[in-house]
PDB file of N, CA and C in Angstrom:
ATOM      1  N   UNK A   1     -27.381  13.967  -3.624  1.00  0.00           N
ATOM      2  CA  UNK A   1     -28.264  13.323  -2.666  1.00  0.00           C
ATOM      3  C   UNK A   1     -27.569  12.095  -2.089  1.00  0.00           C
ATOM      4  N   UNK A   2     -27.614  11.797  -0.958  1.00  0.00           N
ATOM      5  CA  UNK A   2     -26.947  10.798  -0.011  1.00  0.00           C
ATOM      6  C   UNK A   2     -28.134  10.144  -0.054  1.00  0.00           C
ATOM      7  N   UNK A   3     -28.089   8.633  -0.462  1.00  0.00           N
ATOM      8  CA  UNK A   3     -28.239   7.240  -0.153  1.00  0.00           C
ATOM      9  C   UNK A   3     -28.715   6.788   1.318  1.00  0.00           C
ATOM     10  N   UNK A   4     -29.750   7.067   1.807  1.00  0.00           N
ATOM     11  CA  UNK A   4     -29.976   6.638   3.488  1.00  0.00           C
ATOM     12  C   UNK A   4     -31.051   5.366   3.192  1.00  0.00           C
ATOM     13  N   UNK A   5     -30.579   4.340   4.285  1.00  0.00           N
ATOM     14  CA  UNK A   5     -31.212   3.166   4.126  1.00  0.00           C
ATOM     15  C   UNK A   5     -32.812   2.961   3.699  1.00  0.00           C
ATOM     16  N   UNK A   6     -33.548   4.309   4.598  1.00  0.00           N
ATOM     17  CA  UNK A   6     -35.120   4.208   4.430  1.00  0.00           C
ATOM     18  C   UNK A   6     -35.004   4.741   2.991  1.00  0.00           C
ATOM     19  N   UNK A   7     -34.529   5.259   2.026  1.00  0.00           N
ATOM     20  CA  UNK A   7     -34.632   6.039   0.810  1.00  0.00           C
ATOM     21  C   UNK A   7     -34.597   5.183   0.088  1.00  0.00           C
ATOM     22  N   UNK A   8     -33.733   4.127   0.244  1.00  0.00           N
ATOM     23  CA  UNK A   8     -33.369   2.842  -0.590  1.00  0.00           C
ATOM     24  C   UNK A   8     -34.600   1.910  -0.453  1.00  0.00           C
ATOM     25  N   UNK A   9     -35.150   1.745   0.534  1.00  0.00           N
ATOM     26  CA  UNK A   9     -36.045   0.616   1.056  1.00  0.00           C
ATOM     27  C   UNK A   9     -37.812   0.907   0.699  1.00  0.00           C
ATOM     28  N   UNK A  10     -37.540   2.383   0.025  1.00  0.00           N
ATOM     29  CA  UNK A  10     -38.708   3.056   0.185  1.00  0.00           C
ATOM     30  C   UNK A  10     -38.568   2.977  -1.491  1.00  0.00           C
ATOM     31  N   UNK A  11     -37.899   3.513  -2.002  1.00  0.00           N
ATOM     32  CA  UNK A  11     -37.217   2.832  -3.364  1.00  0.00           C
ATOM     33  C   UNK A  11     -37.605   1.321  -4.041  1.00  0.00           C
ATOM     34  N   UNK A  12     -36.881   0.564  -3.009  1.00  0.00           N
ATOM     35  CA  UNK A  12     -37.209  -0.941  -3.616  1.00  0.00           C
ATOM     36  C   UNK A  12     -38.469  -0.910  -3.362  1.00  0.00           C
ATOM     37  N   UNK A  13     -39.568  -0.452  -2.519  1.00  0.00           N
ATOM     38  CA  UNK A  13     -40.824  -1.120  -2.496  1.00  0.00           C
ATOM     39  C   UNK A  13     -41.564  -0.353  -3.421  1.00  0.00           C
ATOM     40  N   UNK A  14     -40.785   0.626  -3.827  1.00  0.00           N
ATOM     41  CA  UNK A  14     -42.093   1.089  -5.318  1.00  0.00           C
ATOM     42  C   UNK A  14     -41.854   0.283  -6.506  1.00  0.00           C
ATOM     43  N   UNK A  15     -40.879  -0.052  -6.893  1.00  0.00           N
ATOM     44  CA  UNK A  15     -40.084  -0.642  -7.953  1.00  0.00           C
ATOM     45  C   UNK A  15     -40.769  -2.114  -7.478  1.00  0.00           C
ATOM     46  N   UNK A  16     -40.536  -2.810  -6.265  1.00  0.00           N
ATOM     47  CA  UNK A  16     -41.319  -4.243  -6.453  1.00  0.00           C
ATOM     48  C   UNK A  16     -42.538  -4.039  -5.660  1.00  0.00           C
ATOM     49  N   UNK A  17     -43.745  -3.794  -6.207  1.00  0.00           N
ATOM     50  CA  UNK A  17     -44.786  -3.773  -5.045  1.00  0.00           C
ATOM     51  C   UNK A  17     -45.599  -4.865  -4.556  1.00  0.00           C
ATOM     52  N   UNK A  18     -44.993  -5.963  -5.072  1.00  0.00           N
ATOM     53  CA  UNK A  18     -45.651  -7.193  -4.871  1.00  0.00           C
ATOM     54  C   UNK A  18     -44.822  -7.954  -3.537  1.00  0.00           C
ATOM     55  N   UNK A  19     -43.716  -7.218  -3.406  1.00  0.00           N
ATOM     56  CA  UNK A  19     -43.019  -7.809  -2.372  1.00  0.00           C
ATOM     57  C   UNK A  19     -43.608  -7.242  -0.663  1.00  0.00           C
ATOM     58  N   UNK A  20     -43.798  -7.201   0.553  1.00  0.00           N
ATOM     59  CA  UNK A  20     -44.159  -7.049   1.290  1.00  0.00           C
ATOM     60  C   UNK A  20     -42.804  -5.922   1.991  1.00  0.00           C
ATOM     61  N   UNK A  21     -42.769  -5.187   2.428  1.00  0.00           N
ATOM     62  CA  UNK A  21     -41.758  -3.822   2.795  1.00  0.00           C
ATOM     63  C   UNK A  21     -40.890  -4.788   3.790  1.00  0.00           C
ATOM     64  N   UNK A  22     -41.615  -5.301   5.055  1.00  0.00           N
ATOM     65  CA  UNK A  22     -40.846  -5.847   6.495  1.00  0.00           C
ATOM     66  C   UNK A  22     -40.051  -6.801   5.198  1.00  0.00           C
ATOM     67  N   UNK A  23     -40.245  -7.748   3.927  1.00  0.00           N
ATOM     68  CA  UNK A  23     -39.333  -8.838   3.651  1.00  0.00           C
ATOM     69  C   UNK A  23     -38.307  -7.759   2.731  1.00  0.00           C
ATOM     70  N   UNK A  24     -38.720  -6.881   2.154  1.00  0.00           N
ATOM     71  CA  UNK A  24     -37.495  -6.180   1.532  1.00  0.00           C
ATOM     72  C   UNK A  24     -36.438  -5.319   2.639  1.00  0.00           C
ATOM     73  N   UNK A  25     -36.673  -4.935   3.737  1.00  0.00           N
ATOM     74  CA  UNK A  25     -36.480  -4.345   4.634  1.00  0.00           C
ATOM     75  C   UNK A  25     -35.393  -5.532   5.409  1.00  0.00           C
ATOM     76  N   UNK A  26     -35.994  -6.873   5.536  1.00  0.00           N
ATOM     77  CA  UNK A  26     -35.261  -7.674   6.024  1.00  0.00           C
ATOM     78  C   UNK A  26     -34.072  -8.606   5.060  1.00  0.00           C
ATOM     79  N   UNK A  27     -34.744  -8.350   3.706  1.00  0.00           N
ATOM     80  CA  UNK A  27     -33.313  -8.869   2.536  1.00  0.00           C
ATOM     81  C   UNK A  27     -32.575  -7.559   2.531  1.00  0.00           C
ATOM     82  N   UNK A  28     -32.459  -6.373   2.553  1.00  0.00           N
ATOM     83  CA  UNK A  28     -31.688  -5.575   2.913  1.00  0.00           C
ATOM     84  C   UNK A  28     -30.790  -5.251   3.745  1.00  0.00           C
ATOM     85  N   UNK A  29     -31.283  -5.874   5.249  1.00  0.00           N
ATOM     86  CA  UNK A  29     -30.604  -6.111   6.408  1.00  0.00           C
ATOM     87  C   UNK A  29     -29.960  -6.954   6.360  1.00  0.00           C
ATOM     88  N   UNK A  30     -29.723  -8.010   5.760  1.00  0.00           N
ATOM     89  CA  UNK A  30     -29.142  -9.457   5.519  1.00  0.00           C
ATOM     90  C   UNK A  30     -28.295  -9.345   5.020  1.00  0.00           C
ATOM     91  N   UNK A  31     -28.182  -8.339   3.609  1.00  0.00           N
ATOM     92  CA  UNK A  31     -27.040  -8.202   2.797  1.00  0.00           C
ATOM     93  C   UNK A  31     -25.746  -7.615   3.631  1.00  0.00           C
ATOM     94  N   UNK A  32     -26.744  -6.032   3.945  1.00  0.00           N
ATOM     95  CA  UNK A  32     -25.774  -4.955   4.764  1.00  0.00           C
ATOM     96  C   UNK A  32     -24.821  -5.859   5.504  1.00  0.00           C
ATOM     97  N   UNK A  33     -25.174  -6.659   6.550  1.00  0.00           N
ATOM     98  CA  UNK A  33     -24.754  -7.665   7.764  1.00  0.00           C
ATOM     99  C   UNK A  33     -23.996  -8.755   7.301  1.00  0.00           C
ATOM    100  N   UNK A  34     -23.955  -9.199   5.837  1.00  0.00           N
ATOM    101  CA  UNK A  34     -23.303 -10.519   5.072  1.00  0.00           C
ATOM    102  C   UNK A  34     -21.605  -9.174   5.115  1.00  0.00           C
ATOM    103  N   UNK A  35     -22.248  -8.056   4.169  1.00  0.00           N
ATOM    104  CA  UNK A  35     -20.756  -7.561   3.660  1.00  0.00           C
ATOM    105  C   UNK A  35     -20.376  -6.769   4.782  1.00  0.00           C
ATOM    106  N   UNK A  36     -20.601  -6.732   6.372  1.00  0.00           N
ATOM    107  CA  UNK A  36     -20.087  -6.364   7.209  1.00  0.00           C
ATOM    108  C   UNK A  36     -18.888  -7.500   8.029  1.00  0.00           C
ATOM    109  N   UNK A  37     -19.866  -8.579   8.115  1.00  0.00           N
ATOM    110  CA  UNK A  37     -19.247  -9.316   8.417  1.00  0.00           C
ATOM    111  C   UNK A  37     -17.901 -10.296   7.815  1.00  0.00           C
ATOM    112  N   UNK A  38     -17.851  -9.839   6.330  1.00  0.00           N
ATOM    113  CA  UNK A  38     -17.056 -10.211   5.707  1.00  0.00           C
ATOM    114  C   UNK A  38     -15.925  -9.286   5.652  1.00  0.00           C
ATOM    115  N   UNK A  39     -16.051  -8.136   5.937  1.00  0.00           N
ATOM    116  CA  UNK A  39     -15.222  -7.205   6.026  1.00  0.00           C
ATOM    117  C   UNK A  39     -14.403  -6.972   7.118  1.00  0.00           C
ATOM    118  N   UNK A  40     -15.112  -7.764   8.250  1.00  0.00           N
ATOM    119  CA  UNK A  40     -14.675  -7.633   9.912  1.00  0.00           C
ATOM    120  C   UNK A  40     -13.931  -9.159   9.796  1.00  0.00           C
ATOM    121  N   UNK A  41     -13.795 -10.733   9.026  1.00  0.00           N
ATOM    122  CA  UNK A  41     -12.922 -10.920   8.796  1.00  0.00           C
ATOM    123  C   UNK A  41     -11.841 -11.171   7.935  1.00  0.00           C
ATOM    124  N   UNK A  42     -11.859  -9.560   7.507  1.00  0.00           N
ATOM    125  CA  UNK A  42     -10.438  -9.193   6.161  1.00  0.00           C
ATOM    126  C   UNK A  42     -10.689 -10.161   5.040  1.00  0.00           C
ATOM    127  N   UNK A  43     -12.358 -10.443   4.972  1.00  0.00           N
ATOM    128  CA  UNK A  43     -12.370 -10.896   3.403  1.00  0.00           C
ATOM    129  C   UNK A  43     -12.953  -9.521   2.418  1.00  0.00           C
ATOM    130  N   UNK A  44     -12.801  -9.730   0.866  1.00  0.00           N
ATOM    131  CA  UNK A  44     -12.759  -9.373   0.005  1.00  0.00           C
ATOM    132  C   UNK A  44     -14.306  -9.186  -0.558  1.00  0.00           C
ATOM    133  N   UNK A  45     -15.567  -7.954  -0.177  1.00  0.00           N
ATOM    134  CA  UNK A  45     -16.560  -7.725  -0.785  1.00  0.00           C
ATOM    135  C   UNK A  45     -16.279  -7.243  -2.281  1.00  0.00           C
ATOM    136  N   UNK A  46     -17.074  -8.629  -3.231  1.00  0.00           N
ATOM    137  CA  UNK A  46     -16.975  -8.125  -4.423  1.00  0.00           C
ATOM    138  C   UNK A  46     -18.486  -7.857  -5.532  1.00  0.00           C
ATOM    139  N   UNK A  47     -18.960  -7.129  -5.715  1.00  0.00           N
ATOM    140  CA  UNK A  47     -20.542  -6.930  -6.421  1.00  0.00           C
ATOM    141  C   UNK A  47     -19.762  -6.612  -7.962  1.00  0.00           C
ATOM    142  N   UNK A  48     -20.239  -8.001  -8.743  1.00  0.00           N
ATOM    143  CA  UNK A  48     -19.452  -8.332  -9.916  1.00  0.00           C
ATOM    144  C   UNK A  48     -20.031  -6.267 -11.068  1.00  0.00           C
ATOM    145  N   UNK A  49     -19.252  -6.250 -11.285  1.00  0.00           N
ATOM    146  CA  UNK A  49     -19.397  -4.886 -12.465  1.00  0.00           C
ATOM    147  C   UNK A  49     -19.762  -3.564 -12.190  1.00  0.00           C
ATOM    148  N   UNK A  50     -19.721  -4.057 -10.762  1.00  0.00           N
ATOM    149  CA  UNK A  50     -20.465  -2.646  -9.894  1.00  0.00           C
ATOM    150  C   UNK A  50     -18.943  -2.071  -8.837  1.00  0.00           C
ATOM    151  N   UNK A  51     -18.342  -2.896  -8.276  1.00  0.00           N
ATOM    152  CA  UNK A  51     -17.390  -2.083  -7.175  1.00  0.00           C
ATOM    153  C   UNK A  51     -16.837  -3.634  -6.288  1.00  0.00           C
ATOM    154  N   UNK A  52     -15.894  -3.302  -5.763  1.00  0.00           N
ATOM    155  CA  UNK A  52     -14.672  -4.111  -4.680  1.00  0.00           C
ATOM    156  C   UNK A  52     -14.953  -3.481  -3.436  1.00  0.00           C
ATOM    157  N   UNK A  53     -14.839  -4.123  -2.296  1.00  0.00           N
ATOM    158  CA  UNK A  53     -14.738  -3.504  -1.171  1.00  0.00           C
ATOM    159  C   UNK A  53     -13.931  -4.557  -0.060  1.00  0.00           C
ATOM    160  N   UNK A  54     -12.753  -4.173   0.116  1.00  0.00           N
ATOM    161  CA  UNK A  54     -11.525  -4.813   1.053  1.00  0.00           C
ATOM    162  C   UNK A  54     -10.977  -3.946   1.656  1.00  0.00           C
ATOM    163  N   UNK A  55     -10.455  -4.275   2.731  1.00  0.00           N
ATOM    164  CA  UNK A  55     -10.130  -3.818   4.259  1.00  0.00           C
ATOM    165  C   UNK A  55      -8.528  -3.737   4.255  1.00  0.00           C
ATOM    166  N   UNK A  56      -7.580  -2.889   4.210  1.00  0.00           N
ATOM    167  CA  UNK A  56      -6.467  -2.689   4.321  1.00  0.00           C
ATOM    168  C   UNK A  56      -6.034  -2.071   5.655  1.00  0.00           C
ATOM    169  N   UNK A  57      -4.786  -2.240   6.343  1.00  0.00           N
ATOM    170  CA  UNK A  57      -4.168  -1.578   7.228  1.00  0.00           C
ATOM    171  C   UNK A  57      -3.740   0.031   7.189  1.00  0.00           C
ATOM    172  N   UNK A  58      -3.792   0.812   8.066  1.00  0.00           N
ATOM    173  CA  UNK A  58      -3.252   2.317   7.776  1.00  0.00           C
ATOM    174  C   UNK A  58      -2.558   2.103   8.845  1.00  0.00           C
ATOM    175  N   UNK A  59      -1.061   2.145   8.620  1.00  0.00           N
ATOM    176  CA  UNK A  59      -0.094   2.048   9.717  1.00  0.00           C
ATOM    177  C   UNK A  59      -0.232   3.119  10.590  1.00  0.00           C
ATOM    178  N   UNK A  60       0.698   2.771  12.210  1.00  0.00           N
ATOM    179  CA  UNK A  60       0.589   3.655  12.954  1.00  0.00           C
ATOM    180  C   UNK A  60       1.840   4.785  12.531  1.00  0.00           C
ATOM    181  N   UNK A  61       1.259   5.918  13.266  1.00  0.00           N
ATOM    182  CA  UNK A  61       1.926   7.375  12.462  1.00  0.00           C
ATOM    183  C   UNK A  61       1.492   8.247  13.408  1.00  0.00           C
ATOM    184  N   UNK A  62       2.666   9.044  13.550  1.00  0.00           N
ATOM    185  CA  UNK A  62       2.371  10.391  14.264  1.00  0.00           C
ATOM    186  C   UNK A  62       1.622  11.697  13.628  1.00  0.00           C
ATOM    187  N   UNK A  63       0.512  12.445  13.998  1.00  0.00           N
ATOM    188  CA  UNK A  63      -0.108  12.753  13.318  1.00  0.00           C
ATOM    189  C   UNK A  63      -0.138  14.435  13.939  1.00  0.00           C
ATOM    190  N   UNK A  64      -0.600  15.391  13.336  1.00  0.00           N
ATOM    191  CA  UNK A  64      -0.817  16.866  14.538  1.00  0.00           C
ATOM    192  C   UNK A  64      -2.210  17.330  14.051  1.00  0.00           C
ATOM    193  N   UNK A  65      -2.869  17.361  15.469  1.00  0.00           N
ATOM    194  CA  UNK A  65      -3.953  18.582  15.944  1.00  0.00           C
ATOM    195  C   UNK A  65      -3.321  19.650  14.634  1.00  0.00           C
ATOM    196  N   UNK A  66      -4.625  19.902  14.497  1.00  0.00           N
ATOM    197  CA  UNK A  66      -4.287  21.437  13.145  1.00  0.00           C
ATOM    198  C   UNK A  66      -4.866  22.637  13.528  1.00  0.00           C
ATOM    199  N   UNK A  67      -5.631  22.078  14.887  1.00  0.00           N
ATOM    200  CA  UNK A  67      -5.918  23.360  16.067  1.00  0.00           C
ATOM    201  C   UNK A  67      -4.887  23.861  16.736  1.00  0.00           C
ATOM    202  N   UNK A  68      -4.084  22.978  17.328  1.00  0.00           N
ATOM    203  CA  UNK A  68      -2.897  23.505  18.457  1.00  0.00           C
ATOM    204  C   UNK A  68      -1.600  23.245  18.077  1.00  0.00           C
ATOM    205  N   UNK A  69      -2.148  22.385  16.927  1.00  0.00           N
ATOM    206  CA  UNK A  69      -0.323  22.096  16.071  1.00  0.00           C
ATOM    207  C   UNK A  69       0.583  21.543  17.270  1.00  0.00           C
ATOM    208  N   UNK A  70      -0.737  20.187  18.323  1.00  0.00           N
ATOM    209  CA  UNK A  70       0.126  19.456  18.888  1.00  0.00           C
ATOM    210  C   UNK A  70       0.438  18.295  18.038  1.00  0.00           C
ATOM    211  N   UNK A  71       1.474  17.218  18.316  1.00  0.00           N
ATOM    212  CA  UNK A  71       1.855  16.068  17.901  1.00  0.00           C
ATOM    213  C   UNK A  71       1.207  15.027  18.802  1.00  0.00           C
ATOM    214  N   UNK A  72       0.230  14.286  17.712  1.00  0.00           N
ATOM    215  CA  UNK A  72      -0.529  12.782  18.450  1.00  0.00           C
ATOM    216  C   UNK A  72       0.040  11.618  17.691  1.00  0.00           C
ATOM    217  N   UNK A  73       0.315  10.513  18.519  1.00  0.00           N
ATOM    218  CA  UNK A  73       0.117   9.138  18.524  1.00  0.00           C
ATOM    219  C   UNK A  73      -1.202   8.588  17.966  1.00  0.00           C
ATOM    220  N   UNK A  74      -1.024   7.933  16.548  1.00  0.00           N
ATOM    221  CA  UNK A  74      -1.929   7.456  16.215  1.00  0.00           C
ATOM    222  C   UNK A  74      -1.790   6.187  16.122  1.00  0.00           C
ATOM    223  N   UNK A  75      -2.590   4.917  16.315  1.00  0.00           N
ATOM    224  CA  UNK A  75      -2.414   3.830  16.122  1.00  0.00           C
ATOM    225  C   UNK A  75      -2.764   3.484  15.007  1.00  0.00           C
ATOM    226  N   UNK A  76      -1.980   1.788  14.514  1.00  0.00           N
ATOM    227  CA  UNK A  76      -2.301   1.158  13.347  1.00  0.00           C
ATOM    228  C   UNK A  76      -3.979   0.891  13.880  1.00  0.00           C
ATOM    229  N   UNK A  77      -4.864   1.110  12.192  1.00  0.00           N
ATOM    230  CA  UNK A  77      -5.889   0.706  11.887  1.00  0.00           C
ATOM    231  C   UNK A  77      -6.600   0.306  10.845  1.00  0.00           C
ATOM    232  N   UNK A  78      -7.626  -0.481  11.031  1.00  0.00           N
ATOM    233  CA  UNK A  78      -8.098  -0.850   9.420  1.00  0.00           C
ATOM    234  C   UNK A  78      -8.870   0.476   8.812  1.00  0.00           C
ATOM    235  N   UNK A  79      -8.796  -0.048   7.837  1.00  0.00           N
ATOM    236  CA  UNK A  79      -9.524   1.154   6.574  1.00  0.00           C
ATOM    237  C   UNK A  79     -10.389   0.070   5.733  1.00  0.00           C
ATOM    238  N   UNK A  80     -11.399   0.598   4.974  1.00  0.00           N
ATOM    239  CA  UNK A  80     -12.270   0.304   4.057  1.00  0.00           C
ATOM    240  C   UNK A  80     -11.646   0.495   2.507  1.00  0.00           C
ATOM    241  N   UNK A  81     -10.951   0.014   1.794  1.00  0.00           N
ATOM    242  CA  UNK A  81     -10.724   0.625   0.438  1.00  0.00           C
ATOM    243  C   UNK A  81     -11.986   0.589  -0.248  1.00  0.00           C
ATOM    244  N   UNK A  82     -12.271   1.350  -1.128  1.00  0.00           N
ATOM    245  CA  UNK A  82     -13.752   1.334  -2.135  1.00  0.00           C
ATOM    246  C   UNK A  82     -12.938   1.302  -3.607  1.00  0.00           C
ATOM    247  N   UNK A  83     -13.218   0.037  -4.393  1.00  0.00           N
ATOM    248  CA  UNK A  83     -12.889   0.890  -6.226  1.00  0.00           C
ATOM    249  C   UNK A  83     -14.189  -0.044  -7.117  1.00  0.00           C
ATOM    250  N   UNK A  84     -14.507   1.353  -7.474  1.00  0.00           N
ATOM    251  CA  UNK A  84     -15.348   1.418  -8.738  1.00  0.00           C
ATOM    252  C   UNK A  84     -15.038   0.454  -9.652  1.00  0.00           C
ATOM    253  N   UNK A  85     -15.923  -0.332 -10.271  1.00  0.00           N
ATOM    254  CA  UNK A  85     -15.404  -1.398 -11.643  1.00  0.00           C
ATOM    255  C   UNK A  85     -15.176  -0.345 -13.129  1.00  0.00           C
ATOM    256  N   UNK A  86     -15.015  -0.818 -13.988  1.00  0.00           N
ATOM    257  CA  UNK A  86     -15.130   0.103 -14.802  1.00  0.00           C
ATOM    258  C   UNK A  86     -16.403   0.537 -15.785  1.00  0.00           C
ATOM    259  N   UNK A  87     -16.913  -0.745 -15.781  1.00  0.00           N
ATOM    260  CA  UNK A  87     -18.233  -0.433 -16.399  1.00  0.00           C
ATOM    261  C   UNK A  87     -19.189   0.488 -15.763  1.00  0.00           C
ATOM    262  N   UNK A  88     -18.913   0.534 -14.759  1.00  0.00           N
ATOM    263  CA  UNK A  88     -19.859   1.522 -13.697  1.00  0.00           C
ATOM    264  C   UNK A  88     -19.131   2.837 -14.141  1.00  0.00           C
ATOM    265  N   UNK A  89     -18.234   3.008 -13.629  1.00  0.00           N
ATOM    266  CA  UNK A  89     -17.508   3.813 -13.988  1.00  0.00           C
ATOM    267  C   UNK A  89     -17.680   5.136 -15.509  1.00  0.00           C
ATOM    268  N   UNK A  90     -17.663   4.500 -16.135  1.00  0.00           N
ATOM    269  CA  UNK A  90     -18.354   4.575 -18.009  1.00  0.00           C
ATOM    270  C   UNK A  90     -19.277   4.861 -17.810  1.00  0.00           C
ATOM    271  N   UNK A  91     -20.633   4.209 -16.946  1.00  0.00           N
ATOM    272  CA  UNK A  91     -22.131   4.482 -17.240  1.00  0.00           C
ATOM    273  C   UNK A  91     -21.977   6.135 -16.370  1.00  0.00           C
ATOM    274  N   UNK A  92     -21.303   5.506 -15.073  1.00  0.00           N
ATOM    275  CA  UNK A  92     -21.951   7.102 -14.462  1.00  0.00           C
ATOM    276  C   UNK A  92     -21.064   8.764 -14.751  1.00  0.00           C
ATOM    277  N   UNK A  93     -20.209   8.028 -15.719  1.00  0.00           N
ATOM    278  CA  UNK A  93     -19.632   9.492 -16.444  1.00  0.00           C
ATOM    279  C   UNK A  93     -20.170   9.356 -17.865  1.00  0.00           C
ATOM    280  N   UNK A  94     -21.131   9.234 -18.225  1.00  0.00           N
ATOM    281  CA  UNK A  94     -21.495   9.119 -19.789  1.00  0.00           C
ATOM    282  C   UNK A  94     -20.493   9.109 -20.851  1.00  0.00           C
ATOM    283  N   UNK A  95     -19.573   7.622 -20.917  1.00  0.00           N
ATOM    284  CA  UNK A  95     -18.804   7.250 -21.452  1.00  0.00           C
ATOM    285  C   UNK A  95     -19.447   6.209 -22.101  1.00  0.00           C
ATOM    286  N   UNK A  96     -19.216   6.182 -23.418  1.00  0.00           N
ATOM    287  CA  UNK A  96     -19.835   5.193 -24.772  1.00  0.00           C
ATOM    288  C   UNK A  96     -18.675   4.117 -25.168  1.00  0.00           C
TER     289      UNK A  96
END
């Protein structure tokens, strides 16, 4: 199952029902938009025991269509790296 924002938001408001949906809806939006913007300038998202998230370069490289097996020009671009911490890691492979 894929993670979509209303699933999450629909989620947190059963789990806190004392909170009002528009303010969980809007601390949700806040976060998303904190670790976007930190990412757009090449800083380092870190959620302590849970995962890293930093922005690396993918150099430019010639690349081929695997339809026509032409040769394209690709430009340098950023990438998203994702790594798992390890404790997460352990819990979600049922490691003791």
């Amino acid at each position: 199952m894929a993670i979509v924002k209303s699933n999450l938001l629909k989620q947190l408001a059963d789990n806190y029902p004392n909170f009002l949906r528009k303010d969980l809806s809007k601390l949700l939006d806040t976060i998303l938009n904190e670790i976007e913007s930190a990412l757009k300038q090449d800083e380092r998202v870190e959620l302590r025991n849970i995962f890293t998230l930093e922005t690396r370069i993918q150099k430019a490289r010639i690349s081929r269509n695997p339809k026509t097996n032409e040769k394209i020009e690709t430009s340098e671009k950023k990438t998203i790296h994702f790594k798992m911490s390890k404790e997460w890691f352990k819990k979600i492979n049922n490691y003791d």
